[in-house]
Every structure is written in structure tokens, then in C-alpha cells.
C-alpha atoms as a PDB file:
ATOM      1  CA  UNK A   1     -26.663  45.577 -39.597  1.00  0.00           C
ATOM      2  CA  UNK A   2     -29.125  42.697 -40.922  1.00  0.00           C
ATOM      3  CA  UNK A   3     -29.012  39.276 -39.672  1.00  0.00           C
ATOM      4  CA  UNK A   4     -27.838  38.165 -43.681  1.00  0.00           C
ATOM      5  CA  UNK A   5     -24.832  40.036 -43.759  1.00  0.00           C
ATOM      6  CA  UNK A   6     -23.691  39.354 -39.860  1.00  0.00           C
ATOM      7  CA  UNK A   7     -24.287  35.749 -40.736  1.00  0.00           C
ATOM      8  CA  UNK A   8     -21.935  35.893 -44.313  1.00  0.00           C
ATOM      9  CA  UNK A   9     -19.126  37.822 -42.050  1.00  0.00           C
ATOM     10  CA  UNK A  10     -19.388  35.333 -39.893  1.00  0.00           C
ATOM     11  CA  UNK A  11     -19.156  32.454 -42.435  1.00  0.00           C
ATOM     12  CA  UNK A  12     -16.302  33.441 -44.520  1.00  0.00           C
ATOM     13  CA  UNK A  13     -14.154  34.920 -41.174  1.00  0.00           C
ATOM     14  CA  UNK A  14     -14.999  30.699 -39.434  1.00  0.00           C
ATOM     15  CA  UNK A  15     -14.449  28.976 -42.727  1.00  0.00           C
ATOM     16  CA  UNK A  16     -10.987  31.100 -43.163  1.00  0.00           C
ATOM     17  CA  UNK A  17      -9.704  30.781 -39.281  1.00  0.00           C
ATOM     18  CA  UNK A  18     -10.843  27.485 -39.456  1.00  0.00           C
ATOM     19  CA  UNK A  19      -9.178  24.743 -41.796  1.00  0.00           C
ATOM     20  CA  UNK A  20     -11.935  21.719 -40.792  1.00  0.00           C
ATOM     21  CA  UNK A  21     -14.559  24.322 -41.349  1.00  0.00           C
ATOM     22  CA  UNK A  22     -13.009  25.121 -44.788  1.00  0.00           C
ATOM     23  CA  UNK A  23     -13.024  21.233 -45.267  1.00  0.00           C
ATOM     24  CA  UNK A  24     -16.530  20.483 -44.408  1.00  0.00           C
ATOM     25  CA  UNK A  25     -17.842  23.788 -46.206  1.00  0.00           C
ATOM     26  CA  UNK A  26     -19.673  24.045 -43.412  1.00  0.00           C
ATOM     27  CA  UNK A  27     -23.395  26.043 -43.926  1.00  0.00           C
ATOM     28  CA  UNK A  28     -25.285  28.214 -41.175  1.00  0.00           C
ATOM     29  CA  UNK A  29     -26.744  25.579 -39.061  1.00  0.00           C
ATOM     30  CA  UNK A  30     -23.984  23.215 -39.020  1.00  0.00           C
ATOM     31  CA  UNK A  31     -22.976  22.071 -35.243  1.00  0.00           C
ATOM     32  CA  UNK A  32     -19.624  24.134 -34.785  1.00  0.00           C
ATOM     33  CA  UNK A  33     -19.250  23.063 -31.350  1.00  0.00           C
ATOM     34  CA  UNK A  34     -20.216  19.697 -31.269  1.00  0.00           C
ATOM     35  CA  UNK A  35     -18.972  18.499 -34.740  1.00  0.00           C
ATOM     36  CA  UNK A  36     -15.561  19.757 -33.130  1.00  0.00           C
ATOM     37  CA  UNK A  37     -14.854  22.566 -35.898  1.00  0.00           C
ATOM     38  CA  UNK A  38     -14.466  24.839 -33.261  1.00  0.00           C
ATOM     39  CA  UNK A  39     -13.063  24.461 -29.661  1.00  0.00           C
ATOM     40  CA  UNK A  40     -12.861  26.609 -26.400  1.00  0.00           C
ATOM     41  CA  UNK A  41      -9.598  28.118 -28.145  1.00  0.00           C
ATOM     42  CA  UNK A  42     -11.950  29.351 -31.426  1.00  0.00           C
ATOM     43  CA  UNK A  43     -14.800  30.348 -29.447  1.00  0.00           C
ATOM     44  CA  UNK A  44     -12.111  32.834 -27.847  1.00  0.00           C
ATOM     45  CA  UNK A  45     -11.097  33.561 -31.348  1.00  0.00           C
ATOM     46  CA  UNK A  46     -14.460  34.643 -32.543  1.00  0.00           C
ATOM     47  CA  UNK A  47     -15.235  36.562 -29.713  1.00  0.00           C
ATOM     48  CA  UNK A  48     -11.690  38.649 -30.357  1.00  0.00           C
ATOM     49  CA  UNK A  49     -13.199  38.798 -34.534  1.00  0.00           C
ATOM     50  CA  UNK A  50     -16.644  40.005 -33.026  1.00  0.00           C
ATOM     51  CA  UNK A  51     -15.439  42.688 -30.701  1.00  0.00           C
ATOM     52  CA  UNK A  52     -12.823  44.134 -33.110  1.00  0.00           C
ATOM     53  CA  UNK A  53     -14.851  43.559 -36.030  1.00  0.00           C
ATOM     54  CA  UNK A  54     -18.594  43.858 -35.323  1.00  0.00           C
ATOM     55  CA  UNK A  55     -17.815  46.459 -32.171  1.00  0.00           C
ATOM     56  CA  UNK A  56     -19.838  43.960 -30.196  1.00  0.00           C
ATOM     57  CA  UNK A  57     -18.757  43.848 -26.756  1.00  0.00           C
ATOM     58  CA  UNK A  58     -18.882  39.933 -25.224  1.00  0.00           C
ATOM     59  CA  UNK A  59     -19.279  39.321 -21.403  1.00  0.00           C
ATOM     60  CA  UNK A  60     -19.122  36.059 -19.461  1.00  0.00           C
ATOM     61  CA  UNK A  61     -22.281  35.532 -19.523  1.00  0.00           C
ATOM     62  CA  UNK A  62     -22.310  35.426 -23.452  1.00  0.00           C
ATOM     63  CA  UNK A  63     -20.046  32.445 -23.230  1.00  0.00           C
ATOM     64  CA  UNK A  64     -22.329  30.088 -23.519  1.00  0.00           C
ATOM     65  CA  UNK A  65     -22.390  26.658 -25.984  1.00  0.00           C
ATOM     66  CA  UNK A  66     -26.046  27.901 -27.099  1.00  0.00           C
ATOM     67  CA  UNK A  67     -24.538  31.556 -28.531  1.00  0.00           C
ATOM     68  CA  UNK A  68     -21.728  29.562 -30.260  1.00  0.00           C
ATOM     69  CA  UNK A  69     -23.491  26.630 -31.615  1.00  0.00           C
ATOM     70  CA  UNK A  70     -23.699  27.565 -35.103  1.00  0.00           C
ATOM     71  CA  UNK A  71     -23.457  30.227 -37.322  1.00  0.00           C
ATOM     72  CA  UNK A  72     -26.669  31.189 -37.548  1.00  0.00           C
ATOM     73  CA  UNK A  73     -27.003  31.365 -33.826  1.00  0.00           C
ATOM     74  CA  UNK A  74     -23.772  33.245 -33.245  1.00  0.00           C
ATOM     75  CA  UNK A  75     -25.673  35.918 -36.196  1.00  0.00           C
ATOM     76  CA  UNK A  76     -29.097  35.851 -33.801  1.00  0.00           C
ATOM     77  CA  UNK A  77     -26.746  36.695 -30.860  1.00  0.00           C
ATOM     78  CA  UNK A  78     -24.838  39.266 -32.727  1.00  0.00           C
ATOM     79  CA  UNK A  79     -28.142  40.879 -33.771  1.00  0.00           C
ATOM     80  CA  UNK A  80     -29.288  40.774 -30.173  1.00  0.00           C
ATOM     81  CA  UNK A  81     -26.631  41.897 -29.094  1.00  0.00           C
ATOM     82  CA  UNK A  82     -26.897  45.177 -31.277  1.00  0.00           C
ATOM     83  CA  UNK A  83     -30.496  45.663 -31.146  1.00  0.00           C
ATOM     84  CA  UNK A  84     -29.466  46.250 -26.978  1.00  0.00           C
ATOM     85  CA  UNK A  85     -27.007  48.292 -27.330  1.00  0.00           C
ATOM     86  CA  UNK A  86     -28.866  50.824 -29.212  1.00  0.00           C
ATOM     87  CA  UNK A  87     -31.319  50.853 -26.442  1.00  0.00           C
ATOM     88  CA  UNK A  88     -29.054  51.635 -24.030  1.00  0.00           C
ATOM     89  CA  UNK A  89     -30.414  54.510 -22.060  1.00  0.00           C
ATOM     90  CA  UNK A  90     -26.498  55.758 -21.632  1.00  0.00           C
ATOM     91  CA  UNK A  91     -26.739  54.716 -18.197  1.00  0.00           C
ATOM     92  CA  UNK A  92     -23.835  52.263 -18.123  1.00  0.00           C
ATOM     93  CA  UNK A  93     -26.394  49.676 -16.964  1.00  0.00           C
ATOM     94  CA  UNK A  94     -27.309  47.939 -20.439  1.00  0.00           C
ATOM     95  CA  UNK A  95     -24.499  45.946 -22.561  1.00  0.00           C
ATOM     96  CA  UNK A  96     -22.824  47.728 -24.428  1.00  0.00           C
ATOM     97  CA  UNK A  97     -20.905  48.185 -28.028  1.00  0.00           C
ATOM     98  CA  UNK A  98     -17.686  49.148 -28.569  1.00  0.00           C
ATOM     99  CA  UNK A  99     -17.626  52.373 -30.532  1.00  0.00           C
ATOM    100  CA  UNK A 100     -14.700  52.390 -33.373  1.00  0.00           C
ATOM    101  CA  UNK A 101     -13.969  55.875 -32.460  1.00  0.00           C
ATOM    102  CA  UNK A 102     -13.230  54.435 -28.700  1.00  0.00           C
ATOM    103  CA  UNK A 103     -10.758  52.397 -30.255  1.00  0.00           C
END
């Protein structure tokens, strides 16, 4: 999936879940953290969007302001995210995705 289109899911599922997003018609590098459009509460909420939607599986260690700063760094996470999961060897060591027919 290309960065673009991870980055317009992304932006029309926040600006939908979120009514001060919707308000502020808020672009990709807009602060969603620290302009308060999203809390600890929606960073849960687009983790739940990203692993039902994007089969992206999130860990603790993804939790992290940086990943969820703005849209266009929750799209170069995303990416990253993908890119490593189809280089997993199979091995059960690497991150992994979701598959849909797992679900």
C-alpha cells in the first residue's frame, strides 16, 4: 500500500472519529497530539482502526508520541510497519501483520 493512500485513510477515518479534527480540518502535519485533537483515549482508537483496518499489528513499543504525532507520521509508521512484515522470514521473530483470513 503507498504512503498517499495510508495517509488519506488515515485522514478521513481521524477527521470522522474526531469532531475537533473535523473542526480544525486538520492537514497531514498538523500536531494531533499536542494541539489536543487526539488524546491517550484516540491514540487507542487508532490503533483498534489500524489493526482491523490496515491488518497492522501495534505493540507497546509502537506507542510512542513520535508514531502518533501527526498524520503523516502515523502513514511513515504504517508503511514501516508493512515494509517489515513482508520481510518477515516466518520465524515468529519479526513484527508481524494481521492476515484478514486470520480474522
Amino acid at each position: 500500500m503507498r504512503t498517499d493512500a495510508i495517509r488519506e485513510q488515515l485522514q478521513a477515518f481521524i477527521t470522522t472519529k474526531f469532531p475537533l479534527a473535523r473542526k480544525r480540518k486538520i492537514g497531514i502535519d498538523d500536531r494531533l497530539l499536542g494541539e489536543g485533537i487526539i488524546d491517550s483515549l484516540g491514540v487507542l482508537d487508532i490503533v483498534g482502526y489500524l489493526e482491523a483496518q490496515l491488518h497492522v499489528q501495534i505493540s507497546d513499543e509502537d506507542l510512542s508520541p513520535e508514531n502518533f504525532e501527526t498524520i503523516g507520521h502515523l502513514a511513515a509508521f504504517v508503511e514501516r510497519k508493512l515494509v517489515s512484515a513482508s520481510h518477515q522470514t516466518g520465524d515468529g521473530t519479526g513484527p508481524s501483520v494481521t492476515r484478514a483470513s486470520n480474522l
